[in-house]
C-alpha atoms as a PDB file:
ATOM      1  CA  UNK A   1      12.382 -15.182 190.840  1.00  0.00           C
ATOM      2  CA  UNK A   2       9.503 -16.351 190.154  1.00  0.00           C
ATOM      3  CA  UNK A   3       7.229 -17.252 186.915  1.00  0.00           C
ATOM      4  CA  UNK A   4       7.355 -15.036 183.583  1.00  0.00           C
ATOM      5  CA  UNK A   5       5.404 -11.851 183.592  1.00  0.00           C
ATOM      6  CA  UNK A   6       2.196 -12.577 181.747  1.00  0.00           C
ATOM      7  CA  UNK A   7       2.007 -16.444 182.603  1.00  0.00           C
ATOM      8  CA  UNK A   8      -0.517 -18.305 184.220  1.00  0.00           C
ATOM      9  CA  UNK A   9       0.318 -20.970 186.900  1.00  0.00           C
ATOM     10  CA  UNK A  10       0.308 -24.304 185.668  1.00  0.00           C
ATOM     11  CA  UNK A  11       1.205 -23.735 182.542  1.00  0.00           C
ATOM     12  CA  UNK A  12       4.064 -25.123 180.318  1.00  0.00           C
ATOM     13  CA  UNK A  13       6.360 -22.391 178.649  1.00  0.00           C
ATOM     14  CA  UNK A  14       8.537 -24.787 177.138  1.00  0.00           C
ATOM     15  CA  UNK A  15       7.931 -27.909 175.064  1.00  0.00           C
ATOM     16  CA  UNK A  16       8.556 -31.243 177.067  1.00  0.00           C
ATOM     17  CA  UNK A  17       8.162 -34.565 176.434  1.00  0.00           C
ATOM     18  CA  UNK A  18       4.537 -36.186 175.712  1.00  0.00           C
ATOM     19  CA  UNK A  19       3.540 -37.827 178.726  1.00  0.00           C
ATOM     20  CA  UNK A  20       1.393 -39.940 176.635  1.00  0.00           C
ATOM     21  CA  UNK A  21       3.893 -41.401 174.848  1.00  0.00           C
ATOM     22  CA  UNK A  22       2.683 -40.648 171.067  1.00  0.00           C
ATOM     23  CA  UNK A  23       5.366 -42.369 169.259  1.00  0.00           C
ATOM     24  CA  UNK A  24       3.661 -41.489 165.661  1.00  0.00           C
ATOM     25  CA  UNK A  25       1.544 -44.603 165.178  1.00  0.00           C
ATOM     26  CA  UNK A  26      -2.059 -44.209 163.745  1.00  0.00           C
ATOM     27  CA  UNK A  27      -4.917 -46.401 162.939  1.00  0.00           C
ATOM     28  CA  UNK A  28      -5.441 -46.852 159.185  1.00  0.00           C
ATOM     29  CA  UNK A  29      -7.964 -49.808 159.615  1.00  0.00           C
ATOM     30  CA  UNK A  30     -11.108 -50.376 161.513  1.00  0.00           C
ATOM     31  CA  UNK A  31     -13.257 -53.445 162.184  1.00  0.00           C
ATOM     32  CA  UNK A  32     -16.979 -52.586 163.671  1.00  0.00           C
ATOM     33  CA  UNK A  33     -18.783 -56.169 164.636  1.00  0.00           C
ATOM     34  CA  UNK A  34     -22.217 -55.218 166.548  1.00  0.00           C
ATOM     35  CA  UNK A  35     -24.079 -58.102 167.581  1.00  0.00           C
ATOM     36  CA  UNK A  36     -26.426 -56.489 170.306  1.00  0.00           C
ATOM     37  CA  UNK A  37     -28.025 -60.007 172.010  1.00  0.00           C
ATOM     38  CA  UNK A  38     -29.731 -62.893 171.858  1.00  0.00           C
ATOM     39  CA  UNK A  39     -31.790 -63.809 168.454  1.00  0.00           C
ATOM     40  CA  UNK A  40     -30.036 -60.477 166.784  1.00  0.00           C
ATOM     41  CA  UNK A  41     -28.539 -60.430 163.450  1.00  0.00           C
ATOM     42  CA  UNK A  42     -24.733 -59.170 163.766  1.00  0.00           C
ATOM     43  CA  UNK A  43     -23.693 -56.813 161.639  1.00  0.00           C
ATOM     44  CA  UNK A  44     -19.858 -55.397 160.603  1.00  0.00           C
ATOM     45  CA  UNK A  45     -18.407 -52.417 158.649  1.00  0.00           C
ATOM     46  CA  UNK A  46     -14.890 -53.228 157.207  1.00  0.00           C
ATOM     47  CA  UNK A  47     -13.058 -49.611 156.542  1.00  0.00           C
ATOM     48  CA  UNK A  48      -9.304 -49.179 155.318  1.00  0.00           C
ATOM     49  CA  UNK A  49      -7.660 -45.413 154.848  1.00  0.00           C
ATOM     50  CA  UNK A  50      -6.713 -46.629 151.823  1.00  0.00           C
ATOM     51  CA  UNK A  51     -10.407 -46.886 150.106  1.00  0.00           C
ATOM     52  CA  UNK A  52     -11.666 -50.150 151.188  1.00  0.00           C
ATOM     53  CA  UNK A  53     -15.162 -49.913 152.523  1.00  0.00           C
ATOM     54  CA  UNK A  54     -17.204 -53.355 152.817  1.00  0.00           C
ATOM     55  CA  UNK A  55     -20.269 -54.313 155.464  1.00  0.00           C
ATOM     56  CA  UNK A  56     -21.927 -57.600 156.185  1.00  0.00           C
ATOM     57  CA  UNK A  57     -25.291 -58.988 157.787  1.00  0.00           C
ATOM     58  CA  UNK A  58     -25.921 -62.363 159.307  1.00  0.00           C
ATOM     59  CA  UNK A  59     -23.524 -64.395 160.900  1.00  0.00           C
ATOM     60  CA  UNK A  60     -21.867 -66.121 158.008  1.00  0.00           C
ATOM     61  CA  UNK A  61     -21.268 -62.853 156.274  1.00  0.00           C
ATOM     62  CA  UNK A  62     -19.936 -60.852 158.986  1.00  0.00           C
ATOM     63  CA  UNK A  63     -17.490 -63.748 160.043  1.00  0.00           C
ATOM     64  CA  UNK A  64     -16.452 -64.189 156.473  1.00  0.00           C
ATOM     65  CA  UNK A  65     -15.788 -59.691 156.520  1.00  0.00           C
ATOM     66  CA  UNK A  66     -13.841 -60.435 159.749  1.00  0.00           C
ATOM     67  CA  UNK A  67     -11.870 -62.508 157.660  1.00  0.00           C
ATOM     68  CA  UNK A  68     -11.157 -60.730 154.883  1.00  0.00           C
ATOM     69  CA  UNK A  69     -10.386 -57.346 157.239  1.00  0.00           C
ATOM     70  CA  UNK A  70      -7.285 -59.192 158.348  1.00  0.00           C
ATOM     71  CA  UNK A  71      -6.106 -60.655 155.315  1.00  0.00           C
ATOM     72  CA  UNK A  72      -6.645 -56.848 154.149  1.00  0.00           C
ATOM     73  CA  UNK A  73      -3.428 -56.245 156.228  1.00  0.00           C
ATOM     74  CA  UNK A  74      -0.915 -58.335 154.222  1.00  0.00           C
ATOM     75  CA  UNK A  75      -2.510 -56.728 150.893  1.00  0.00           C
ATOM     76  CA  UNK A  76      -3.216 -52.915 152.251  1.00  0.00           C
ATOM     77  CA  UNK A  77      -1.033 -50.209 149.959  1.00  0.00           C
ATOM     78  CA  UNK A  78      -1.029 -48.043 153.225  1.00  0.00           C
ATOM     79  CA  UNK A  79       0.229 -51.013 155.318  1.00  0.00           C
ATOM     80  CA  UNK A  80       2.778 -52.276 152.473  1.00  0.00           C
ATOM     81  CA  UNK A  81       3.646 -49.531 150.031  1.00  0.00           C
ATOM     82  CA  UNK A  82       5.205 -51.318 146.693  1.00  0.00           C
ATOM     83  CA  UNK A  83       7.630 -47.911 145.832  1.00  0.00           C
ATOM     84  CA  UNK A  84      11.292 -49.565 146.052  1.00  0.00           C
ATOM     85  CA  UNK A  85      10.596 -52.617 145.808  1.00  0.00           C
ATOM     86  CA  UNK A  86      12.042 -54.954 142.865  1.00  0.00           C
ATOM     87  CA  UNK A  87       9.696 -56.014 140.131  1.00  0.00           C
END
């Protein structure tokens, strides 16, 4: 028999499975720390799909973003949407 007239070898003529395993999941939230080496001054960039954008310089500051990026999660409307829920 053979392959379909008009198909190259190799490749897929029906949808299969994803061999990657893409189960629908994105990433709505990113953290950024840079803190290149010794005597540097760290920076971070906070950003949320939902709006948030913050950044911080100096160590203080960028641990206190770190912080506040995961207590983001609990409050996020992406990550917790309010429709349905009692008032």
């Amino acid at each position: 028999m053979g392959d379909p007239k008009g198909v190259a070898e190799g490749v897929r003529t029906a949808l299969g499975t994803d061999r990657h395993g893409d189960d629908g999941r994105r990433a709505i939230a990113w953290l950024h720390i840079s803190a290149p080496g010794r005597g540097a001054i760290p920076t971070a960039t906070s950003w949320c799909a939902c709006g948030r954008d913050r950044s911080a310089i100096g160590i203080r500051r960028v641990l206190a973003l770190a912080a506040e990026h995961d207590s983001h999660r609990t409050t996020c409307p992406l990550r917790n949407p309010q429709e349905g829920r009692a008032a």
